[in-house]
N, C-alpha and C. Protein backbone atom coordinates (compact mmCIF):
# COMPACT_ATOMS: atom_id res chain seq x y z
N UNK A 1 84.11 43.49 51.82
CA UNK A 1 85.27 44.31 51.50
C UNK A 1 86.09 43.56 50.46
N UNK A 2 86.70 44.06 49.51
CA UNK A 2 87.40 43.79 48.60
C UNK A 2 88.85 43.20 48.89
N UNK A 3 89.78 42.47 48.28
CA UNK A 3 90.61 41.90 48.42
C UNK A 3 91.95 43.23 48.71
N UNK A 4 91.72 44.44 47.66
CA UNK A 4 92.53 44.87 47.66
C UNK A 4 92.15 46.29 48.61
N UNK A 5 91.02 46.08 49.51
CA UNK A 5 90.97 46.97 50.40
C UNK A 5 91.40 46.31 51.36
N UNK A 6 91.30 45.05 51.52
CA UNK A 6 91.78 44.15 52.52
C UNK A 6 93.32 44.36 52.85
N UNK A 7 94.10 44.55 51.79
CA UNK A 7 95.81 44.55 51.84
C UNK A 7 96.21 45.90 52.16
N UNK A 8 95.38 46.88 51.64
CA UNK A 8 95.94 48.37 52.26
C UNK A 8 95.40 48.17 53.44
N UNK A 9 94.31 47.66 54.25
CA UNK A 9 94.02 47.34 55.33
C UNK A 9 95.21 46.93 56.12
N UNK A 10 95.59 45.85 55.75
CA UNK A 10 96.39 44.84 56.61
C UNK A 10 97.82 45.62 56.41
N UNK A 11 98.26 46.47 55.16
CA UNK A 11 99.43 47.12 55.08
C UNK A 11 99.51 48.30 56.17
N UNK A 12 98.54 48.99 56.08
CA UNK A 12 98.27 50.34 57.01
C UNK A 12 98.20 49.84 58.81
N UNK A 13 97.84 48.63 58.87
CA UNK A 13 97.44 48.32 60.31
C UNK A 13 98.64 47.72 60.74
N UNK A 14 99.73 47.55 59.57
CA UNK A 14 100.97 46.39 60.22
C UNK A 14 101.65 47.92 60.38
N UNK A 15 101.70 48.95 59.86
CA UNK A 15 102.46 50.32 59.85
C UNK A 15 102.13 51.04 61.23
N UNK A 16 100.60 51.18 61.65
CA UNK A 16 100.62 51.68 62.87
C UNK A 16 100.62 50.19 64.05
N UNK A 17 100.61 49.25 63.92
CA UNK A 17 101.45 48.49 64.75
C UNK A 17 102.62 48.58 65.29
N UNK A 18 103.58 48.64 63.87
CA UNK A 18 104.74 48.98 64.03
C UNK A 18 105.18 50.51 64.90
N UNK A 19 104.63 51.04 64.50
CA UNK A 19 104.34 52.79 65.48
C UNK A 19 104.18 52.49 66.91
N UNK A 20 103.16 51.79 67.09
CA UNK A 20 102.66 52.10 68.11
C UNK A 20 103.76 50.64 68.91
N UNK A 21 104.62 49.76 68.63
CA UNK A 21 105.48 48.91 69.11
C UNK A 21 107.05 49.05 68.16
N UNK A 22 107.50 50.39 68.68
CA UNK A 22 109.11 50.51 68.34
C UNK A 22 109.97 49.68 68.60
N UNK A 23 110.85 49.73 67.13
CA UNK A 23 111.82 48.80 68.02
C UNK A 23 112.83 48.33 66.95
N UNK A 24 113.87 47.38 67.05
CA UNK A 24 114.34 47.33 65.86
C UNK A 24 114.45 45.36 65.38
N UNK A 25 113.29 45.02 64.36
CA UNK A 25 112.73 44.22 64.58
C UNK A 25 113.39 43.86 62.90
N UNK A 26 114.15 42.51 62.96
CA UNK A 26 114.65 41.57 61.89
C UNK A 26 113.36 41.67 60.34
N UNK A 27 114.21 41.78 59.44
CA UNK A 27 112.99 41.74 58.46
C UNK A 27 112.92 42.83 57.27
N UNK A 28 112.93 44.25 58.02
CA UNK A 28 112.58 45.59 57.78
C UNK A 28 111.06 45.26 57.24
N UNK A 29 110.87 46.18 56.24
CA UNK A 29 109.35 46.91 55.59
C UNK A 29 108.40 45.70 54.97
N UNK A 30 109.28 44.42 54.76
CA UNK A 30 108.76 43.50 54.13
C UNK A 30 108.11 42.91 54.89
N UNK A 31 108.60 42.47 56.24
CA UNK A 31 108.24 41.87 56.90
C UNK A 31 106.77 42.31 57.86
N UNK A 32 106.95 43.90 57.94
CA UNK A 32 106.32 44.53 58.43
C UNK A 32 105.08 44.45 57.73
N UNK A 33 104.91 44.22 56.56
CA UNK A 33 103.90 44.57 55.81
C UNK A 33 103.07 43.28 55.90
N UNK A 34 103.76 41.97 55.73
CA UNK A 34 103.35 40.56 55.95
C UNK A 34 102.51 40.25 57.23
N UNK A 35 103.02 41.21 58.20
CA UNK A 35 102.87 41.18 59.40
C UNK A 35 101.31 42.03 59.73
N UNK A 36 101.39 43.00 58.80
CA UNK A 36 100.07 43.51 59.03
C UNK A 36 99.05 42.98 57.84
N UNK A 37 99.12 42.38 56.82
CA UNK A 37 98.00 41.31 56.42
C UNK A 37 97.81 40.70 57.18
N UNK A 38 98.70 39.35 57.72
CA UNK A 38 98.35 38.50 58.14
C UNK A 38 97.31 38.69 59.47
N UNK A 39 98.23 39.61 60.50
CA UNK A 39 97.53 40.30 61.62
C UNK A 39 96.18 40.94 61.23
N UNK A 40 96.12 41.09 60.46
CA UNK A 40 94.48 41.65 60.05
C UNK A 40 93.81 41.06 59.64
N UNK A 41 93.90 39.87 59.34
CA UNK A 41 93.31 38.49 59.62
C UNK A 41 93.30 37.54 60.67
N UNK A 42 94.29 37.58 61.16
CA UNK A 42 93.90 36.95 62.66
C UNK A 42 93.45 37.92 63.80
N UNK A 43 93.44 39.44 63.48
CA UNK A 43 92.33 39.85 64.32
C UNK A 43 91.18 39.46 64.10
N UNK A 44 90.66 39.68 62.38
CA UNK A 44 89.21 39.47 62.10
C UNK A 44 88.49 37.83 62.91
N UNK A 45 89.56 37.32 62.18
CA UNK A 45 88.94 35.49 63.10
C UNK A 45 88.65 35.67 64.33
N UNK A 46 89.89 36.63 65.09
CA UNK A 46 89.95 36.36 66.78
C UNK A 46 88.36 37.16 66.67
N UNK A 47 88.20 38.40 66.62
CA UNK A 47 87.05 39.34 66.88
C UNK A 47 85.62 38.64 66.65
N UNK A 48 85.77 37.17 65.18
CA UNK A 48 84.47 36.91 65.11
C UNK A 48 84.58 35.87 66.29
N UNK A 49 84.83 35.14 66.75
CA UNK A 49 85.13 34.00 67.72
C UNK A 49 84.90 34.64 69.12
N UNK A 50 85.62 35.52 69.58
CA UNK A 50 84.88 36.38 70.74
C UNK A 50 84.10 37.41 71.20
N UNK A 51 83.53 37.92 70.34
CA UNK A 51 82.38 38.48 70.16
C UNK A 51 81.52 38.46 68.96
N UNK A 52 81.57 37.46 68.23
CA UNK A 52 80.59 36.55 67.11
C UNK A 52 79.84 37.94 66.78
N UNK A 53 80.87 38.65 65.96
CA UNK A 53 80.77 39.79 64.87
C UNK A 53 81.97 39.30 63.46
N UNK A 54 81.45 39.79 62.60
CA UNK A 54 81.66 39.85 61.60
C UNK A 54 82.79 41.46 61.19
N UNK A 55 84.01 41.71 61.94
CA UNK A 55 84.40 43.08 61.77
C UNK A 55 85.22 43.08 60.28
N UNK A 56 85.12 42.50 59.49
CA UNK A 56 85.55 42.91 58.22
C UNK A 56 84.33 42.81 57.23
N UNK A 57 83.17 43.98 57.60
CA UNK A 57 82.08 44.23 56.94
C UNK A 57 82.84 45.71 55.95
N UNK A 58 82.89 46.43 56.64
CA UNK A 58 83.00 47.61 55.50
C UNK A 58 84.45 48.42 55.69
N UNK A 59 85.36 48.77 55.38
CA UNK A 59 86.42 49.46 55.25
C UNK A 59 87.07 50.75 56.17
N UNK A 60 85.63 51.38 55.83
CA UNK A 60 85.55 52.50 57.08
C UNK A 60 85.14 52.16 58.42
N UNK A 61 85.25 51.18 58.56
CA UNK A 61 84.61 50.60 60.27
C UNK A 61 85.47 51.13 61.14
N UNK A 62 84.85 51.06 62.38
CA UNK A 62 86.40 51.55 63.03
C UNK A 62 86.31 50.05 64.08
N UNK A 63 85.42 49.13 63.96
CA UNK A 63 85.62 48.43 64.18
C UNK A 63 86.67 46.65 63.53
N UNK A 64 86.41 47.04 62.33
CA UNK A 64 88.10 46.61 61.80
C UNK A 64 89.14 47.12 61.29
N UNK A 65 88.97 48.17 62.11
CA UNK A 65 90.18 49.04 61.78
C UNK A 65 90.76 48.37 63.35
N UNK A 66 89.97 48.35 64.34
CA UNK A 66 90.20 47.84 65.89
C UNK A 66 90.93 46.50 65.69
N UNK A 67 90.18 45.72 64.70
CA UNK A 67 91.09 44.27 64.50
C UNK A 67 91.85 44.08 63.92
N UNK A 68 92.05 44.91 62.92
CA UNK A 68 93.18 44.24 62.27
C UNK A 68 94.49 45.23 63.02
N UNK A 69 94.05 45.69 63.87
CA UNK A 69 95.23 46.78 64.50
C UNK A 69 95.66 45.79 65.44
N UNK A 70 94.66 45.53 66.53
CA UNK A 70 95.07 44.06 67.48
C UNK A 70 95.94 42.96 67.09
N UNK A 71 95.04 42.57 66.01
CA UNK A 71 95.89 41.26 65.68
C UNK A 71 97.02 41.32 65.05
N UNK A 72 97.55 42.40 64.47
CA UNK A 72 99.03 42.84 64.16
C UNK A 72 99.93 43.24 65.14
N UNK A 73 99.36 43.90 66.30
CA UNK A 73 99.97 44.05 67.04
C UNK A 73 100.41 42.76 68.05
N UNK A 74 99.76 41.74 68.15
CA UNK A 74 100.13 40.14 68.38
C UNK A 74 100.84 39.32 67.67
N UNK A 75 100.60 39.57 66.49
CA UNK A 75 101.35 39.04 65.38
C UNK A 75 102.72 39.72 65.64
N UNK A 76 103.06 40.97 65.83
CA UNK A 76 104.25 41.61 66.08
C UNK A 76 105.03 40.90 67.06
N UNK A 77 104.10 41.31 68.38
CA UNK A 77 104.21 40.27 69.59
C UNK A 77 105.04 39.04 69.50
N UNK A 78 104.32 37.97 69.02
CA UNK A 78 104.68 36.87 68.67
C UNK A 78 105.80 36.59 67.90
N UNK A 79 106.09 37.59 66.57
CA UNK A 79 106.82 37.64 65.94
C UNK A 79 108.56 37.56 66.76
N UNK A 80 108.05 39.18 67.69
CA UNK A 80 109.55 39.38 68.07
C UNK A 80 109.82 38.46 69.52
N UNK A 81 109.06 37.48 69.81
CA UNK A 81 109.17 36.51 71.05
C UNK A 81 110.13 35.42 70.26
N UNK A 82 109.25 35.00 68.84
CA UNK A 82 109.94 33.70 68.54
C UNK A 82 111.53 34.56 67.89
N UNK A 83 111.96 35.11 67.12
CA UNK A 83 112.94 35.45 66.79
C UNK A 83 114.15 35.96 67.68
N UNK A 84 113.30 36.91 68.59
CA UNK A 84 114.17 36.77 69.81
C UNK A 84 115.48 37.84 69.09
N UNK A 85 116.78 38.16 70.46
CA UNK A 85 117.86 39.19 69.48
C UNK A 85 118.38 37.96 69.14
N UNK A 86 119.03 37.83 67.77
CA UNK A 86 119.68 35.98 67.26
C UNK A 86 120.87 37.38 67.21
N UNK A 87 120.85 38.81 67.18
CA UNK A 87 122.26 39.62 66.57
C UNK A 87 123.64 39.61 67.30
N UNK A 88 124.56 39.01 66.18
CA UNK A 88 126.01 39.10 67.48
C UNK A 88 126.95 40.23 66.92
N UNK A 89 127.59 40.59 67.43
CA UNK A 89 128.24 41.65 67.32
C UNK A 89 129.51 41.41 67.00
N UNK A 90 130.04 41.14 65.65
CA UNK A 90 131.49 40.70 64.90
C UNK A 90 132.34 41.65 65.25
């Protein structure tokens, strides 16, 4: 798969992450988007490591469409654990 199928990948998978985990999360769209590259890469690693597949073979998979959805949605996870609400109310 191509680099720049890779980023609408990881852009589209950080968007239904975000969908599918509402909320109102520090950052906005930028962050969101960072969040679903990156997460769509640490699904692909996690997915080859525990079931020693290769899911960023072809675009239309629906099997990395499965990972990079996971691992954004952890990445989200993680995200809103370490940041935590820091918001005070002036």
């Amino acid at each position: 798969m191509g680099i720049i199928a890779f980023l609408i990948l990881g852009l589209l998978a950080g968007a239904i992450a975000k969908a599918l985990l509402p909320g109102d999360d520090p950052g906005g769209i930028i962050v969101t988007m960072i969040i679903g590259v990156v997460g769509a890469i640490l699904g692909g690693f996690l997915a080859g490591l525990i079931f020693d597949v290769d899911p960023v073979d072809e675009f239309f998979s629906l099997s990395t469409w499965l990972a990079a959805i996971v691992g954004s949605i952890l990445l989200l996870l993680i995200y809103r654990a370490v940041t935590g609400n820091k918001r005070t109310n002036a």
